[in-house]
Protein backbone atom coordinates (compact mmCIF):
# COMPACT_ATOMS: atom_id res chain seq x y z
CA UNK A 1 152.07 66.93 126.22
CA UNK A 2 151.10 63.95 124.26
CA UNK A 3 148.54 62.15 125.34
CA UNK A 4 148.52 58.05 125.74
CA UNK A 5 146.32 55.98 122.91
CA UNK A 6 144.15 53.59 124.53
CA UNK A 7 143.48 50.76 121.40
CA UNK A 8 140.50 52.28 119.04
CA UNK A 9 136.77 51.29 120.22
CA UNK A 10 135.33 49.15 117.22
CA UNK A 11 132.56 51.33 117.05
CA UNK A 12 134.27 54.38 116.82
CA UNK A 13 132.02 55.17 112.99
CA UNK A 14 129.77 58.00 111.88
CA UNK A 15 128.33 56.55 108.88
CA UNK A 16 124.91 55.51 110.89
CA UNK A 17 124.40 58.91 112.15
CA UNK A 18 121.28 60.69 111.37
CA UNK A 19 121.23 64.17 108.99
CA UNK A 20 119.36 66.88 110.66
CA UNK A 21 116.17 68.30 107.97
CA UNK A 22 117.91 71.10 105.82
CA UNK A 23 117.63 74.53 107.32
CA UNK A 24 121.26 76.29 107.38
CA UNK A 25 121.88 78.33 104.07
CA UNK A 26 125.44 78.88 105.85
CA UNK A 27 127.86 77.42 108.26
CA UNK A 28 126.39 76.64 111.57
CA UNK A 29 128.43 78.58 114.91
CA UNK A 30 127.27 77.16 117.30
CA UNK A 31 125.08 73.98 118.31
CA UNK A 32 123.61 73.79 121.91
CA UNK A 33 121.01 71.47 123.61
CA UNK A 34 117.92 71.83 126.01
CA UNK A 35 119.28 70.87 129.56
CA UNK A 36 115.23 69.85 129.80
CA UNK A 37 114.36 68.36 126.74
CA UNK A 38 116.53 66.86 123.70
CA UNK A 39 115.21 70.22 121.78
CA UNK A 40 119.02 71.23 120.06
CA UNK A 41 119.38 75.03 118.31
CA UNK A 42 121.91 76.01 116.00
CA UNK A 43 123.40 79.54 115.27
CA UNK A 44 124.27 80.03 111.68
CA UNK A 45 125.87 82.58 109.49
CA UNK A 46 122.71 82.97 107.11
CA UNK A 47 121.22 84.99 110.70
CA UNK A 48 119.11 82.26 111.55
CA UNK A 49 119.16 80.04 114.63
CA UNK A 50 117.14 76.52 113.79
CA UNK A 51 115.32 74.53 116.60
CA UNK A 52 114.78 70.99 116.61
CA UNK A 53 113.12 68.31 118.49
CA UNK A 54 115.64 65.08 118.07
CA UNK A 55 113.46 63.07 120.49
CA UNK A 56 112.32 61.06 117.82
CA UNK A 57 115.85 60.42 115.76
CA UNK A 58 115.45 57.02 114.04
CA UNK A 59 115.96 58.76 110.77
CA UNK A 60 116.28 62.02 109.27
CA UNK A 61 112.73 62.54 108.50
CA UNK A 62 111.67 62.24 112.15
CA UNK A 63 114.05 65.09 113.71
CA UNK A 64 111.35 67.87 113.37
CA UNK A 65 111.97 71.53 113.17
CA UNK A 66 110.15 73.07 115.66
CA UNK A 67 110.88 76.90 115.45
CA UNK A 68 112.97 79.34 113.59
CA UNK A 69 114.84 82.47 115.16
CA UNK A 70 115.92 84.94 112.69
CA UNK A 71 118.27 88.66 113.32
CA UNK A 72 117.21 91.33 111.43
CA UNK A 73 119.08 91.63 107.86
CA UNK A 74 120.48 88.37 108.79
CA UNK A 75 123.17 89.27 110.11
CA UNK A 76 125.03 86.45 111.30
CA UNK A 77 124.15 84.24 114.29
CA UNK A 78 127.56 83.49 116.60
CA UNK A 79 126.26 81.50 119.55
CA UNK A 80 123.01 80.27 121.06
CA UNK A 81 122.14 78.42 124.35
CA UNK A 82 118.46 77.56 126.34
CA UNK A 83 117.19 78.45 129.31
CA UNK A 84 117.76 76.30 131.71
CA UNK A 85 113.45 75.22 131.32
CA UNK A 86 114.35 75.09 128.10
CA UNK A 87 111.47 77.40 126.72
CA UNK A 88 113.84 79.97 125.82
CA UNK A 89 116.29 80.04 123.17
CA UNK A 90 118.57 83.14 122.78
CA UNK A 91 120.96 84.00 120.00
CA UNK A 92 124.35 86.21 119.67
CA UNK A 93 124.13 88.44 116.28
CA UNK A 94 126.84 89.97 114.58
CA UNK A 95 124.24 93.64 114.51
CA UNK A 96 124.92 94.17 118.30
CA UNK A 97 122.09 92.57 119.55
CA UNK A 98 120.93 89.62 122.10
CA UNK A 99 117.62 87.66 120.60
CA UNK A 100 115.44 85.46 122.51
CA UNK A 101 112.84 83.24 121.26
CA UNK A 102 109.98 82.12 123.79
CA UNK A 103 109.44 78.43 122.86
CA UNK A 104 106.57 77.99 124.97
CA UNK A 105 104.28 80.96 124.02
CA UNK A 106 104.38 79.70 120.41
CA UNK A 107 104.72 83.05 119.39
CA UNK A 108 106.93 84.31 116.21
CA UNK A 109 107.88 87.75 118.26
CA UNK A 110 111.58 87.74 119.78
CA UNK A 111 112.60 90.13 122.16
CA UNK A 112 115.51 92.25 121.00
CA UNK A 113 118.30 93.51 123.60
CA UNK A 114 120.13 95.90 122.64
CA UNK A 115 123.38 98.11 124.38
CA UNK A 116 126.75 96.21 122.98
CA UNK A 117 128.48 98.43 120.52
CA UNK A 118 130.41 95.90 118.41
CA UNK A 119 128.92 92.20 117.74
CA UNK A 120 127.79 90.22 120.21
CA UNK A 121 130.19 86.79 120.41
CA UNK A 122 128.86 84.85 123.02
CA UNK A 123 125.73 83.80 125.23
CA UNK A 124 124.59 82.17 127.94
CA UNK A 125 121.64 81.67 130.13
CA UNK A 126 123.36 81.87 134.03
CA UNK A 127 121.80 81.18 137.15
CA UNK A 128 122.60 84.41 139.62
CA UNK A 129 121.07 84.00 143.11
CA UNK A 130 118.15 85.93 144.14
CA UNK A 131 116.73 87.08 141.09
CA UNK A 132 113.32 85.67 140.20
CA UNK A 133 113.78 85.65 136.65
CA UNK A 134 116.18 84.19 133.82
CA UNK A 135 119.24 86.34 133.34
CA UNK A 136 121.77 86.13 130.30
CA UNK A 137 125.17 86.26 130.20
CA UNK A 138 126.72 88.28 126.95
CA UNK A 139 130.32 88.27 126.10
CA UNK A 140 130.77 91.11 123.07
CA UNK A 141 133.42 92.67 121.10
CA UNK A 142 132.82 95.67 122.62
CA UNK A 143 135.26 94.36 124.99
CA UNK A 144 132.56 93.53 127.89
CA UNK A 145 130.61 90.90 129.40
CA UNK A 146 127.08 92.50 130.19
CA UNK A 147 123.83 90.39 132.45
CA UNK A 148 120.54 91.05 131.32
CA UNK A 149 117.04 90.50 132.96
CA UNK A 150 114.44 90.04 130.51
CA UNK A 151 112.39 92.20 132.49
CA UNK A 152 114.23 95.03 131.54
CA UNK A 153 115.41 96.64 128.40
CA UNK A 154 118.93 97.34 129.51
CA UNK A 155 121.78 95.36 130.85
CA UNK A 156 121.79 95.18 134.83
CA UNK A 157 125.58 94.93 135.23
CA UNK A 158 128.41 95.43 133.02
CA UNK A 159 132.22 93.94 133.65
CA UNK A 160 134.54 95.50 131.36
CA UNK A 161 137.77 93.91 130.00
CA UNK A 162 140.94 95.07 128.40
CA UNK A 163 140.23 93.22 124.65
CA UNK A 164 137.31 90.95 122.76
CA UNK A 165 135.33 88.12 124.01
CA UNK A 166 136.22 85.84 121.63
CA UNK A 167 134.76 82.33 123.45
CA UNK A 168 132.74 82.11 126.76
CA UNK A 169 130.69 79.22 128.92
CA UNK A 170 129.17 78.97 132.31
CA UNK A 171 128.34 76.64 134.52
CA UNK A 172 127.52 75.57 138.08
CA UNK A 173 128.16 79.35 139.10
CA UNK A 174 131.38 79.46 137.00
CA UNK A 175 131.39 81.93 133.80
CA UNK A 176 134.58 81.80 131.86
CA UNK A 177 135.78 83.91 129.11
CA UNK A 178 138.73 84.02 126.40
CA UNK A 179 139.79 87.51 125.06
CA UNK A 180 141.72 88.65 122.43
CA UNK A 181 144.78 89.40 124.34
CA UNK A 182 145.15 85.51 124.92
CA UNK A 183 143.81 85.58 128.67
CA UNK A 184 140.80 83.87 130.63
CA UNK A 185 138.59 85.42 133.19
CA UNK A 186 136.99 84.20 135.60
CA UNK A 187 133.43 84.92 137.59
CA UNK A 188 131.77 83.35 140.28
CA UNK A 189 128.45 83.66 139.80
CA UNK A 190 127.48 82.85 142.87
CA UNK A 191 129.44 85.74 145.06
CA UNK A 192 129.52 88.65 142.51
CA UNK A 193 128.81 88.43 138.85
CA UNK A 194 130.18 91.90 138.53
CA UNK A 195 133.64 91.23 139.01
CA UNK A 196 136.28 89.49 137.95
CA UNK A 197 137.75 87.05 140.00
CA UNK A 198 140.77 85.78 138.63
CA UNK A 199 142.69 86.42 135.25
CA UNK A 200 145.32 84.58 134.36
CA UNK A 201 147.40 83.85 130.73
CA UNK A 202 145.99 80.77 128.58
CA UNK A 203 148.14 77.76 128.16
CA UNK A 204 147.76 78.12 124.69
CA UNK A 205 149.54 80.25 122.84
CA UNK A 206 147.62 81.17 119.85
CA UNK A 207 143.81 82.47 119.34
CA UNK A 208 141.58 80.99 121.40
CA UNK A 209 138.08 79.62 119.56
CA UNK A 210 136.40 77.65 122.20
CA UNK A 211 135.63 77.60 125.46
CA UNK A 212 133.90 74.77 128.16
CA UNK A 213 133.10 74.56 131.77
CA UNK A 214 132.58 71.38 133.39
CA UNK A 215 128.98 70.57 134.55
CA UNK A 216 129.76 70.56 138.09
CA UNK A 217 131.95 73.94 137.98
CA UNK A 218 135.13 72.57 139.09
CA UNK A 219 137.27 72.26 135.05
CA UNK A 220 137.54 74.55 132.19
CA UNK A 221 138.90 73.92 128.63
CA UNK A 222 139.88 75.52 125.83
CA UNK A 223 140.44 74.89 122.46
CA UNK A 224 142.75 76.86 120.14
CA UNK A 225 143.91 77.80 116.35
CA UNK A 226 146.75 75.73 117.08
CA UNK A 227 145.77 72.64 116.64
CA UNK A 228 145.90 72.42 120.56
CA UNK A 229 143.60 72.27 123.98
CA UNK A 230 144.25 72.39 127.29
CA UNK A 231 141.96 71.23 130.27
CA UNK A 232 142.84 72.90 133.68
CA UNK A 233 140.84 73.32 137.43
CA UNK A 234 139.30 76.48 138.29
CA UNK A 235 140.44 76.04 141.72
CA UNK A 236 144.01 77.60 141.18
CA UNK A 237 145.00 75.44 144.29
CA UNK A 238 144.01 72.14 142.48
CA UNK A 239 146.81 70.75 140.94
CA UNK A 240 145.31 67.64 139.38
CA UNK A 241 146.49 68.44 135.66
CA UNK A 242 149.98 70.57 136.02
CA UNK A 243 148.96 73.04 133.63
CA UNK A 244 147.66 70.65 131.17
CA UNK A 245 147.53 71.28 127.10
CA UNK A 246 147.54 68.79 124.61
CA UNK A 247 148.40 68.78 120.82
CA UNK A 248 145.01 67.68 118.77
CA UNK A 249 144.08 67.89 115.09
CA UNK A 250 147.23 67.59 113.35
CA UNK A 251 148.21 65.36 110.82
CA UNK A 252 151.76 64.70 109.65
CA UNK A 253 152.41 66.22 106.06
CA UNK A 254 151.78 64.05 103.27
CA UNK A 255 154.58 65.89 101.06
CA UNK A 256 157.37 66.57 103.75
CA UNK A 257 158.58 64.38 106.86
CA UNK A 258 159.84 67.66 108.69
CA UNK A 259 156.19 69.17 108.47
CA UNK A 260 152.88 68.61 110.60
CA UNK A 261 149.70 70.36 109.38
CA UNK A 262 147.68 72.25 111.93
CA UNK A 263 143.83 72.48 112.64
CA UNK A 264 141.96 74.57 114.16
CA UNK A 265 139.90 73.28 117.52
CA UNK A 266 136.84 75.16 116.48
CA UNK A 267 134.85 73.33 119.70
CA UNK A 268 135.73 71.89 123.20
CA UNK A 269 133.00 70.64 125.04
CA UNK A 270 132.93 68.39 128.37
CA UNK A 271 130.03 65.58 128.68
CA UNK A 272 127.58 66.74 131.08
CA UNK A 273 127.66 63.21 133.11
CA UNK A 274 131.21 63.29 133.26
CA UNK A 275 133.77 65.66 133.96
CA UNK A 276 136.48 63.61 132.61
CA UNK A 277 135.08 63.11 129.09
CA UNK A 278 136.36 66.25 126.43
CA UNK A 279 135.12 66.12 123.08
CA UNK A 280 137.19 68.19 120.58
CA UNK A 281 136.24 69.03 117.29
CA UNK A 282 138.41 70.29 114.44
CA UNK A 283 138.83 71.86 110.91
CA UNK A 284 140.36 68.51 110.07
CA UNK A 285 136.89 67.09 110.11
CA UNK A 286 137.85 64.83 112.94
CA UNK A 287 136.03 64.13 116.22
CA UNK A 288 138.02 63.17 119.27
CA UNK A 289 136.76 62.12 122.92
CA UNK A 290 139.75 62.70 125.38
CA UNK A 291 140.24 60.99 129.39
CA UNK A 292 141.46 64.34 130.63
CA UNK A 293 141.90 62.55 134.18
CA UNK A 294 144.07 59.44 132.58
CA UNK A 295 145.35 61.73 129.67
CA UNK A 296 144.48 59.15 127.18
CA UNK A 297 141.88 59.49 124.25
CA UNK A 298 139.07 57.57 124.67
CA UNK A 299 138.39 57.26 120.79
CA UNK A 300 139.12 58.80 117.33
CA UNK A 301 136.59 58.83 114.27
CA UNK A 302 137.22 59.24 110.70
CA UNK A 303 137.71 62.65 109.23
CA UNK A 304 134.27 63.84 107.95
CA UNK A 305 136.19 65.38 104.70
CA UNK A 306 134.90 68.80 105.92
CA UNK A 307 135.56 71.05 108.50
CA UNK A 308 133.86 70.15 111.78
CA UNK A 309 132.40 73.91 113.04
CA UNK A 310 130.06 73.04 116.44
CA UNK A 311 129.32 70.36 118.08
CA UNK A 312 127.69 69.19 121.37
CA UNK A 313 126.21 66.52 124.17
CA UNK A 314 122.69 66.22 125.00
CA UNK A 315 121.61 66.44 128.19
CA UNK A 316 121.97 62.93 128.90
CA UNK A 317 125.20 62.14 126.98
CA UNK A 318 123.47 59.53 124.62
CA UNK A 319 123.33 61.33 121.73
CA UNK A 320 126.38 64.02 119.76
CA UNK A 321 125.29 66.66 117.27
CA UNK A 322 127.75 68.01 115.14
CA UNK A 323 128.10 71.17 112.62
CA UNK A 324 129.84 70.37 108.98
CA UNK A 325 130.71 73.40 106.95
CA UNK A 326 133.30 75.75 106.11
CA UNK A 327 135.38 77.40 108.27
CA UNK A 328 137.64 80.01 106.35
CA UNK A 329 140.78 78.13 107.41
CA UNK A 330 141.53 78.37 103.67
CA UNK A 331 140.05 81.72 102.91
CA UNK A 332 137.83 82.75 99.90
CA UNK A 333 139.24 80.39 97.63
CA UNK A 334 137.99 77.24 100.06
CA UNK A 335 134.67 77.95 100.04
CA UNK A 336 133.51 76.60 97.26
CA UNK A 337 129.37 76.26 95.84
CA UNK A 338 128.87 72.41 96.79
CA UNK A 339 131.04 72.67 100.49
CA UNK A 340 128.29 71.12 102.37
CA UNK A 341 126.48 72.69 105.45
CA UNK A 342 124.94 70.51 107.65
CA UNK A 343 123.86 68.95 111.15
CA UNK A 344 124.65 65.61 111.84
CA UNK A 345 122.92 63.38 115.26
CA UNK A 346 125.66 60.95 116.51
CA UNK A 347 124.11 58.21 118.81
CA UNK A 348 126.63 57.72 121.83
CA UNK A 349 127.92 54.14 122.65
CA UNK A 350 128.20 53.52 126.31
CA UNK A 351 130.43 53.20 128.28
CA UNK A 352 132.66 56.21 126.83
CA UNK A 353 135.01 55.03 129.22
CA UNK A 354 136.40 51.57 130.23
């Protein structure tokens, strides 16, 4: 499906937005905010996840780093999220282990879990009734999704799968995870976190990088090496979308008429005031905001130059941070000394819709 262009918003530029300090010596994975504070961590491949405090963001000087969490032999960092206080910040390393940084305590320590057998892919910090305590929700290439309770050393459930997690996200009781066999599972939260709830083939038909759940629970997108995302209900018996997938990030050929180039989607992410708005960002360097409801895209910006890695809404919706750095699209040859790595702060011009 093609999507309807609604005419460009005027404002629809990124050369005002704010440069994070320097921190990541590699490309950043993964960008994820507070839901209680506009604190915003970043994953990177140099095995460090950066903090910063962007409540100040006039200019680049006034973003502060706040805290540092670091994998041992920095290995590589490939997601993050808070807790849902937002004095926790966890991190998904590439040696097997879960990290988790305790913001408040102002202690350097982490707490290490350990029990995957291949690298950990995803995290997130889920709420699971009746349990007194913050719980995380791992999605590994061990082929399993494992719950842990900080209290205790080991994981306190396990739901095994047939391939790799290779995207996940959760919310509003809804955990939702892409594997390497091109399928999404599903878990209520709220009824058992153990199982698996419904499984079902991904409307898209290539490798699957990203992965979003609405705020409220009720949508789920995906974003794929395809150039391509689709947007569906979690209710199976909600029909609002038909199945729907869009083509994104692809740009006709500049040397034949009979040829498109392809990007990846390396991030999908819904706004978390709006259930309609999806953000996709791709290896194109180009930022889109999509009406999934009206099928139309709300606005296009400039290509970047650069791959566009991570990307994501603060809790409010008023402000966009962004990953630029090098994806490996282009393999060994792309990734050349000066390919820049950095985090960008986009302010957000309201209404996003009209």
């Amino acid at each position: 499906m093609v999507f309807a262009v609604k005419k460009p918003v005027a404002q629809a530029s990124l050369v005002n937005d704010i440069a994070f300090p320097q921190g990541p010596e590699d490309t950043i994975s993964a960008v994820r905010w507070s839901p209680a504070a506009n604190h915003v961590a970043a994953a990177s491949w140099d095995g460090k996840v950066y903090v910063y405090d962007a409540t100040n963001n006039t200019t680049a000087d006034s973003i502060r780093g706040i805290s540092l969490l670091q994998s041992n032999d920095k290995s590589p960092f490939f997601d993050c999220d808070f807790s849902k206080d937002g004095t926790l910040v966890t991190g998904a390393s590439a040696d097997k282990k879960i990290y988790v940084l305790n913001l408040a305590s102002g202690s350097p320590d982490t707490l290490k879990l350990e029990g995957h057998e291949a690298p950990v892919r995803s995290v997130r910090f889920v709420d699971v009734p009746n349990v007194g305590a913050p719980i995380i929700a791992s999605g590994s290439w061990d082929k399993t999704i494992r719950y842990w309770d900080l209290r205790q050393p080991s994981a306190i459930a396990t739901i095994k799968l047939d391939e790799r997690v290779y995207a996940m996200d959760a919310n509003a009781g809804v955990l939702c995870a892409a594997t390497a066999d091109n399928n999404m599972h599903f878990v209520n939260l709220a009824s058992d976190p153990s199982q698996i709830v419904r499984k079902s083939k991904s409307p898209l038909a290539h490798q699957t990088r990203s992965v979003s759940v609405s705020h409220d629970g009720s949508r789920w997108a995906a974003g794929g090496i395809e150039g391509r995302a689709a947007a569906q209900s979690v209710d199976e018996k909600n029909t609002t979308f038909s199945n729907l997938s869009f083509k994104c990030h692809r740009i006709p050929s500049a040397t034949s008429k009979t040829h498109t180039e392809v990007y990846a989607v390396n991030t999908v992410t819904f706004s978390p005031v709006d259930k309609d708005v999806l953000v996709t960002l791709g290896s194109d360097g180009v930022l889109n905001l999509w009406d999934v409801s009206a099928r139309s895209k709300l606005r296009s910006f400039p290509s970047v130059g650069h791959s566009l890695t991570a990307g994501g809404f603060n809790r409010d919706a008023t402000m966009f941070a962004y990953a630029v750095g090098y994806d490996w699209s282009k393999g060994y040859t792309g990734n050349t000394i000066d390919y820049p790595k950095k985090l960008m702060l986009h302010k957000v011009e309201a209404p996003l819709k009209k």
